[in-house]
PDB file of N, CA and C in Angstrom:
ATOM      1  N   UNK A   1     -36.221 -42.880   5.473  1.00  0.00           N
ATOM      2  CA  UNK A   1     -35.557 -42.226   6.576  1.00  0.00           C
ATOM      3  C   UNK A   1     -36.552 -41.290   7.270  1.00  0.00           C
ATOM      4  N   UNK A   2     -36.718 -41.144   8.658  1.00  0.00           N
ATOM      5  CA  UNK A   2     -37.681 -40.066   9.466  1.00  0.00           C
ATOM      6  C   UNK A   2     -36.854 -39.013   9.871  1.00  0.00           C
ATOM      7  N   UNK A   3     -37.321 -37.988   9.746  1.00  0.00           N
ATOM      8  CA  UNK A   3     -37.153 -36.726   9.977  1.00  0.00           C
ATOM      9  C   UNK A   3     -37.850 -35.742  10.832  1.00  0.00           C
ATOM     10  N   UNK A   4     -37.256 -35.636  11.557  1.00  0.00           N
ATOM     11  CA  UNK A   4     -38.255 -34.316  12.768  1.00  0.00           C
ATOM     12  C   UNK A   4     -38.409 -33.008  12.283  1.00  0.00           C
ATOM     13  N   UNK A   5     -38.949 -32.131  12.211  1.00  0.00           N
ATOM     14  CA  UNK A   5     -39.197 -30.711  11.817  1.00  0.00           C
ATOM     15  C   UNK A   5     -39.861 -30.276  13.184  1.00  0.00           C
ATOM     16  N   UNK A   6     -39.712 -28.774  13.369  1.00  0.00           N
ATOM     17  CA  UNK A   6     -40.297 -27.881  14.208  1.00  0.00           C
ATOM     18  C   UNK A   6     -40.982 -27.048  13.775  1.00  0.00           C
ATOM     19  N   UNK A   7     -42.595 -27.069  14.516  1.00  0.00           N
ATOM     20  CA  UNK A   7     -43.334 -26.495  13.848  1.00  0.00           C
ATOM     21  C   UNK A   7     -43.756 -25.232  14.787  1.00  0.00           C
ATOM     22  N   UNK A   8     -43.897 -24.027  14.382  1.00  0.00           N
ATOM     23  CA  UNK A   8     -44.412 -23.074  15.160  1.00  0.00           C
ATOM     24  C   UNK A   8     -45.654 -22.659  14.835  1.00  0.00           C
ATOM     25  N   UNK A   9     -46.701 -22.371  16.077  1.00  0.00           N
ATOM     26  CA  UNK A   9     -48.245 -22.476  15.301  1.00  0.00           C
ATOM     27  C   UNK A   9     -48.397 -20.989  16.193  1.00  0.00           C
ATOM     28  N   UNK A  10     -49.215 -20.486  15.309  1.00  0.00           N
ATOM     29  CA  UNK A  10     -49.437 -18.792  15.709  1.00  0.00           C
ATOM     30  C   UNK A  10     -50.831 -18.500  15.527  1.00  0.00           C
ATOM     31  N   UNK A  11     -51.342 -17.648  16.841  1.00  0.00           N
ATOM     32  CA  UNK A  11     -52.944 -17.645  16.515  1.00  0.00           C
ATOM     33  C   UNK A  11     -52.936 -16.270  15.688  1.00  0.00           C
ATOM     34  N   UNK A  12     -54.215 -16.700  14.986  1.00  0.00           N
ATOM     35  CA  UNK A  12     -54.530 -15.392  13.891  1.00  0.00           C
ATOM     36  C   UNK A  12     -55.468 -15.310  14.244  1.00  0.00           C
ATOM     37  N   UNK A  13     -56.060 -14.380  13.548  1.00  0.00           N
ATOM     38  CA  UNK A  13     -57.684 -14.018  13.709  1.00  0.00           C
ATOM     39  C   UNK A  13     -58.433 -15.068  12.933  1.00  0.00           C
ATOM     40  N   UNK A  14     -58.047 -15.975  11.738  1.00  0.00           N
ATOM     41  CA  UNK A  14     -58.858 -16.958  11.143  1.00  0.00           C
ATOM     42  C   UNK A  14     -58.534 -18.386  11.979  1.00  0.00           C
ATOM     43  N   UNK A  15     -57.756 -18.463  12.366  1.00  0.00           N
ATOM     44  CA  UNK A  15     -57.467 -19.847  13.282  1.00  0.00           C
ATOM     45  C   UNK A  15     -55.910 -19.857  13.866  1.00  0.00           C
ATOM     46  N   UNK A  16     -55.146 -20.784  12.680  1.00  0.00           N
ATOM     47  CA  UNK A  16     -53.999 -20.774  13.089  1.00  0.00           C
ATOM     48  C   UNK A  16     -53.286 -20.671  11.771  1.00  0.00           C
ATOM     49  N   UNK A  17     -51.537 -20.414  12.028  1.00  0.00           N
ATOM     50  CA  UNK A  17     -50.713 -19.943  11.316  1.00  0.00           C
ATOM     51  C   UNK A  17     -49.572 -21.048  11.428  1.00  0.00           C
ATOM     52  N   UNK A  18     -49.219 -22.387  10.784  1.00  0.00           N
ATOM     53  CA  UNK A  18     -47.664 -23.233  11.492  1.00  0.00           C
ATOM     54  C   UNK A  18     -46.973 -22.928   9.778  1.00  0.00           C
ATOM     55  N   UNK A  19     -45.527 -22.313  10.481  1.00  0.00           N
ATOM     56  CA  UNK A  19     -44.557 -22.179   9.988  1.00  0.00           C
ATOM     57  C   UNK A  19     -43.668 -23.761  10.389  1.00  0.00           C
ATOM     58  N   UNK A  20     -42.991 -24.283   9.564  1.00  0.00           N
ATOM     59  CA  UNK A  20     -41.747 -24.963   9.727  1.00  0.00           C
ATOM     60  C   UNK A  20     -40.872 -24.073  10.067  1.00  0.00           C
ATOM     61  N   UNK A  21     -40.293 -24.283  11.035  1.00  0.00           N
ATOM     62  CA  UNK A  21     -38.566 -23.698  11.487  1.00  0.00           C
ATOM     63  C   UNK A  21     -37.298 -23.419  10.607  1.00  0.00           C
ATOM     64  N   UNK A  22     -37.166 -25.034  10.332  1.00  0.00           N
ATOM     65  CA  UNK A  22     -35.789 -25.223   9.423  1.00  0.00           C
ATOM     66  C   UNK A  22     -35.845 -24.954   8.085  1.00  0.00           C
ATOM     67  N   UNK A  23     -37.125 -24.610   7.608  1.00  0.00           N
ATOM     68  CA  UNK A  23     -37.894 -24.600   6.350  1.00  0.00           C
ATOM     69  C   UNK A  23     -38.881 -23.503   6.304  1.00  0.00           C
ATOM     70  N   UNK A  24     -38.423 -22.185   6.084  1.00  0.00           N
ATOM     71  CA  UNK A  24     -39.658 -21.268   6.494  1.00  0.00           C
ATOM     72  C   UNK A  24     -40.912 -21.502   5.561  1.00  0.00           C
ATOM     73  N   UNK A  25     -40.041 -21.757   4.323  1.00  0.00           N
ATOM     74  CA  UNK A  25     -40.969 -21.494   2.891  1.00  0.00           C
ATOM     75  C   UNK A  25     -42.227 -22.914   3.357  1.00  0.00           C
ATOM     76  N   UNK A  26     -42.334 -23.357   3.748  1.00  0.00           N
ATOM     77  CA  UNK A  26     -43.009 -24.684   4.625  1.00  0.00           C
ATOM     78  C   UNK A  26     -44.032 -23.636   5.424  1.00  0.00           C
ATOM     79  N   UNK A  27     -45.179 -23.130   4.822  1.00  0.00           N
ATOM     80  CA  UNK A  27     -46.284 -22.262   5.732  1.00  0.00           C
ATOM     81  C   UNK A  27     -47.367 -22.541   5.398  1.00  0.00           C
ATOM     82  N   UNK A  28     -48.611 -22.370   6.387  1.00  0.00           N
ATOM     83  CA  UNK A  28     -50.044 -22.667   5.613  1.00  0.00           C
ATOM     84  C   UNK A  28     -50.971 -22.351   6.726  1.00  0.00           C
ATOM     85  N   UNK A  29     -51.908 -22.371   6.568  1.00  0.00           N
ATOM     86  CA  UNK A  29     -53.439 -21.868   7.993  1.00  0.00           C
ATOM     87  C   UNK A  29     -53.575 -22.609   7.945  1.00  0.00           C
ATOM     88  N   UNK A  30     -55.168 -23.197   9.347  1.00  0.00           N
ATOM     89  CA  UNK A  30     -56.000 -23.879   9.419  1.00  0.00           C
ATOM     90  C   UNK A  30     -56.601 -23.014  10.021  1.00  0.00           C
ATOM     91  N   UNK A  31     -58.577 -23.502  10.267  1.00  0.00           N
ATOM     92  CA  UNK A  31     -59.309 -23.248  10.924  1.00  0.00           C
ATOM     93  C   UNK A  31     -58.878 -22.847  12.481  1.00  0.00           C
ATOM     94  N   UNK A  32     -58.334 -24.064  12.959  1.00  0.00           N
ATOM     95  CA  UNK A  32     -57.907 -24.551  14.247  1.00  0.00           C
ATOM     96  C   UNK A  32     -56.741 -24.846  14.406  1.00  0.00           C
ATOM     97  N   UNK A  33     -56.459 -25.349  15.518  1.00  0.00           N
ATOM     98  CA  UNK A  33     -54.801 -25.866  15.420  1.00  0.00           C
ATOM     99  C   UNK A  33     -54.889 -27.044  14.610  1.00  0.00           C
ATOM    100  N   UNK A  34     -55.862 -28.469  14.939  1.00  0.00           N
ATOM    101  CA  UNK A  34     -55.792 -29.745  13.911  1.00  0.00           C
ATOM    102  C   UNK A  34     -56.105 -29.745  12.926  1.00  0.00           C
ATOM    103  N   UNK A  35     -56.876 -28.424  12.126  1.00  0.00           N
ATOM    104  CA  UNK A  35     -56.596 -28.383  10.825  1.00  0.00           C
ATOM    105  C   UNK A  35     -55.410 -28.136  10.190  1.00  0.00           C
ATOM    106  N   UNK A  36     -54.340 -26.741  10.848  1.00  0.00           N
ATOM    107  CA  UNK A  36     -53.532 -26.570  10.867  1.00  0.00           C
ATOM    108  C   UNK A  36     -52.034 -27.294  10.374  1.00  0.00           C
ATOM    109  N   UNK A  37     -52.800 -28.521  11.751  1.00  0.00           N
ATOM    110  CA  UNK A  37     -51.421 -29.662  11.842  1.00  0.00           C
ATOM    111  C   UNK A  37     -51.415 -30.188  10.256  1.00  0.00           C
ATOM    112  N   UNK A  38     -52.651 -30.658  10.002  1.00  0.00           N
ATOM    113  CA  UNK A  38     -52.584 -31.742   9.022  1.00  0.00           C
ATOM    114  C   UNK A  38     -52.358 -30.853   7.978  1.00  0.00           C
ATOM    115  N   UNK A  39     -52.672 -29.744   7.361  1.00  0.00           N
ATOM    116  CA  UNK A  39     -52.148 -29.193   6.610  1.00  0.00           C
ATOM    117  C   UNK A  39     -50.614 -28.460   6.434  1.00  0.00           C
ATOM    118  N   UNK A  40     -50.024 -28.596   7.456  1.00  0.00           N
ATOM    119  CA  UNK A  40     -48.146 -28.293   7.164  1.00  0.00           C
ATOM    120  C   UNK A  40     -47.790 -29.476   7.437  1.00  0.00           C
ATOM    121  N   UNK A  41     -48.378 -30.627   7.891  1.00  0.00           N
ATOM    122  CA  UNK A  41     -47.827 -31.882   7.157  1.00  0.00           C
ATOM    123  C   UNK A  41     -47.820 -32.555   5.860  1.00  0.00           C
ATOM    124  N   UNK A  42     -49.080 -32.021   5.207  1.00  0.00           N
ATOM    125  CA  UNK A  42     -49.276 -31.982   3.422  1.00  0.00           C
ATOM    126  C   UNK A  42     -48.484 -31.068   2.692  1.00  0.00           C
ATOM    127  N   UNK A  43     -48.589 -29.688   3.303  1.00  0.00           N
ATOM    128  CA  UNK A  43     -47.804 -28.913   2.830  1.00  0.00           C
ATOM    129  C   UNK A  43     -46.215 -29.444   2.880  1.00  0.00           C
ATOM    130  N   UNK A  44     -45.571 -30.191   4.385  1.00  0.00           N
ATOM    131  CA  UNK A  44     -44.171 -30.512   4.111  1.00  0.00           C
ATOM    132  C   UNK A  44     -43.775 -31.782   3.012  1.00  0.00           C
ATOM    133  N   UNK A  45     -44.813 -32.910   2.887  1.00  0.00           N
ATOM    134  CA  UNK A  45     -44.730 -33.820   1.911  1.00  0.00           C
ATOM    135  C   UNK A  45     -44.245 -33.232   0.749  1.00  0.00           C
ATOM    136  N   UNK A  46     -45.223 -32.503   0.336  1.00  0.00           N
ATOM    137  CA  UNK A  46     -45.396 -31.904  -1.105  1.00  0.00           C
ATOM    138  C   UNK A  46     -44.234 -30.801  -1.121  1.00  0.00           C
ATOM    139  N   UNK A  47     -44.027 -30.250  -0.406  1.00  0.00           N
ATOM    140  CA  UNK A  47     -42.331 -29.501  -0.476  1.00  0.00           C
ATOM    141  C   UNK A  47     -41.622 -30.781  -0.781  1.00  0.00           C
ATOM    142  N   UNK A  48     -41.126 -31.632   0.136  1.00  0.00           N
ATOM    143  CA  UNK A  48     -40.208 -32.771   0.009  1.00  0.00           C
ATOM    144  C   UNK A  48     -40.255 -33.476  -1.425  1.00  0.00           C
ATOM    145  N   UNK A  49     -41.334 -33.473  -1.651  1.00  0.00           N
ATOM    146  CA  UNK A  49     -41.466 -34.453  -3.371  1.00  0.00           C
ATOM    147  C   UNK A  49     -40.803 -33.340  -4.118  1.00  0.00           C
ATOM    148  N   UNK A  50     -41.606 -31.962  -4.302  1.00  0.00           N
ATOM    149  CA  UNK A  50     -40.945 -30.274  -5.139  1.00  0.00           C
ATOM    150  C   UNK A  50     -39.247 -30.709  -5.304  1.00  0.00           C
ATOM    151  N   UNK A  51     -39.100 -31.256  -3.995  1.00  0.00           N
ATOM    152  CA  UNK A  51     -37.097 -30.827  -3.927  1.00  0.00           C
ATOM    153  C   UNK A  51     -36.509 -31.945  -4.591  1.00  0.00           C
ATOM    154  N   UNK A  52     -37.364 -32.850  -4.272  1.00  0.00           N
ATOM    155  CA  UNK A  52     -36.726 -34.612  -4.397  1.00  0.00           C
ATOM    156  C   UNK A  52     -36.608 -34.175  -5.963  1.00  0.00           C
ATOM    157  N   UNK A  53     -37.608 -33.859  -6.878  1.00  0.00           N
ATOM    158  CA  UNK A  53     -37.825 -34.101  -8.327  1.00  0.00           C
ATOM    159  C   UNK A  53     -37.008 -32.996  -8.674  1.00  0.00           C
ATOM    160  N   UNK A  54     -36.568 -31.857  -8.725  1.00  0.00           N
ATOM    161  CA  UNK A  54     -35.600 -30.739  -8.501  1.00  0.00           C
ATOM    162  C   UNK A  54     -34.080 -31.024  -8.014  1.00  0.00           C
ATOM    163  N   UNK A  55     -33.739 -32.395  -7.466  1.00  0.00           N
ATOM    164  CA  UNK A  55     -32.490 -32.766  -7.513  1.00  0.00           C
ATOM    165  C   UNK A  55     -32.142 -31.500  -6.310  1.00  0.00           C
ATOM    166  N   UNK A  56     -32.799 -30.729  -4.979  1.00  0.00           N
ATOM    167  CA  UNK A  56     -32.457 -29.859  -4.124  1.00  0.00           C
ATOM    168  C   UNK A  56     -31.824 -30.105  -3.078  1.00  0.00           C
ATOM    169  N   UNK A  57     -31.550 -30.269  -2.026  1.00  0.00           N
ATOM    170  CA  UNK A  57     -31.229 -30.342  -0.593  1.00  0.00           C
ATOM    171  C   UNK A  57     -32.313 -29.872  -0.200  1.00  0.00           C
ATOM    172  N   UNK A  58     -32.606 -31.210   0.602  1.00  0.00           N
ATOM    173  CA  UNK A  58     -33.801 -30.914   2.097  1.00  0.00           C
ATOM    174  C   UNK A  58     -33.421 -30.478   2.758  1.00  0.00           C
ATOM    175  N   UNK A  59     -34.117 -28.963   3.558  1.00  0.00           N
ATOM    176  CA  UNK A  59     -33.491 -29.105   5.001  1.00  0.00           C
ATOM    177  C   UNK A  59     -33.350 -30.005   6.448  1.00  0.00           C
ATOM    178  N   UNK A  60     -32.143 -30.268   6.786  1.00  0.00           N
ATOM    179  CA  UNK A  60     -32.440 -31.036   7.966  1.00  0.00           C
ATOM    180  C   UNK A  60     -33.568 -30.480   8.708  1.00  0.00           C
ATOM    181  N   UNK A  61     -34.163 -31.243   9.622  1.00  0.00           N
ATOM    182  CA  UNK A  61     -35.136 -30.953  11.136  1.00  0.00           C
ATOM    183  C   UNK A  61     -34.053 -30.500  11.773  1.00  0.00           C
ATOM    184  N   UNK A  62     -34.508 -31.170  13.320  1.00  0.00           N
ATOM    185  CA  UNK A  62     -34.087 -31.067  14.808  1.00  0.00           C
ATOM    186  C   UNK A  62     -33.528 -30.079  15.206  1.00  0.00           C
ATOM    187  N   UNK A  63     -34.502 -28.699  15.069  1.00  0.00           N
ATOM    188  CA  UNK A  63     -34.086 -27.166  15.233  1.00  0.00           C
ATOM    189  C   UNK A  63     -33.733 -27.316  17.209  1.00  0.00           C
ATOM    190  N   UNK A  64     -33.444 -26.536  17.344  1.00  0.00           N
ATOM    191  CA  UNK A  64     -33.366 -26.092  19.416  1.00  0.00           C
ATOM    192  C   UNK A  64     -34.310 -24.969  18.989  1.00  0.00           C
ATOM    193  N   UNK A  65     -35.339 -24.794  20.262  1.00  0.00           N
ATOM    194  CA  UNK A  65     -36.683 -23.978  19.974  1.00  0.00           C
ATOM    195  C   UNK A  65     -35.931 -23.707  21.856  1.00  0.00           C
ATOM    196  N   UNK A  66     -35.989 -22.262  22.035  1.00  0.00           N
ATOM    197  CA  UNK A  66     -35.941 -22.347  23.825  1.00  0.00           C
ATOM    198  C   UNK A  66     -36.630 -20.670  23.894  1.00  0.00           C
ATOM    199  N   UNK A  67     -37.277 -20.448  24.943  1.00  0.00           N
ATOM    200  CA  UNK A  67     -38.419 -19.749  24.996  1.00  0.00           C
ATOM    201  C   UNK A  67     -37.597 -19.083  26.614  1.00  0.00           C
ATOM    202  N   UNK A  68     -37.453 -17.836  26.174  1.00  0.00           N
ATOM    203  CA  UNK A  68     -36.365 -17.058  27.389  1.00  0.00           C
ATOM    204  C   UNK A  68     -37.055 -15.946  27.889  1.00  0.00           C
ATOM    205  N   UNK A  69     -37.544 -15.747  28.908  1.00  0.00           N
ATOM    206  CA  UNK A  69     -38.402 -14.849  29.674  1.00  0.00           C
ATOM    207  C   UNK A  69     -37.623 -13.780  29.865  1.00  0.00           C
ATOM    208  N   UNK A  70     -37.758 -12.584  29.635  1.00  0.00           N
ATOM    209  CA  UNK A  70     -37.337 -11.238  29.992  1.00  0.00           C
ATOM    210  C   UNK A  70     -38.157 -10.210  30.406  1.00  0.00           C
ATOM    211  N   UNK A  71     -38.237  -9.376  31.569  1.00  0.00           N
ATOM    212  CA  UNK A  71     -39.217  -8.635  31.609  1.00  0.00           C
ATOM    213  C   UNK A  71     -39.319  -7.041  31.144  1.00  0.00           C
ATOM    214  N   UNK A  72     -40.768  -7.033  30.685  1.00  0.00           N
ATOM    215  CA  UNK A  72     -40.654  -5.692  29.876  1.00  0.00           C
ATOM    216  C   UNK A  72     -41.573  -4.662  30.324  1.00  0.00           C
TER     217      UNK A  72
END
């Protein structure tokens, strides 16, 4: 079965920061953003196997992400 997740990527001072959305505990750096990527996609595998063998509930994906301008 495929599953969507939302990933939020945050610059740091070492590169980058992607949190999963629906899954906070789902976190990790990279250098860059494409190190980044590929590592909270290893990181979400290896959560998913953790839960599968743990008998857990996955969290669903398909968060709403909406980005609302206010001025300050």
């Amino acid at each position: 079965m495929l599953n969507t997740y939302t990933v939020r990527y945050i610059k740091i001072s070492t590169g980058y920061m992607g949190q999963v959305i629906e899954w906070p505990e789902v976190i990790t750096e990279g250098k860059d953003l494409e190190e980044c990527r590929e590592m909270i996609y290893d990181a979400l595998k290896e959560m998913i196997e953790a839960y599968r063998q743990q008998n857990l509930e996955i969290p669903t994906g398909r968060a709403l992400i909406e980005q609302i301008p206010i001025e300050i």
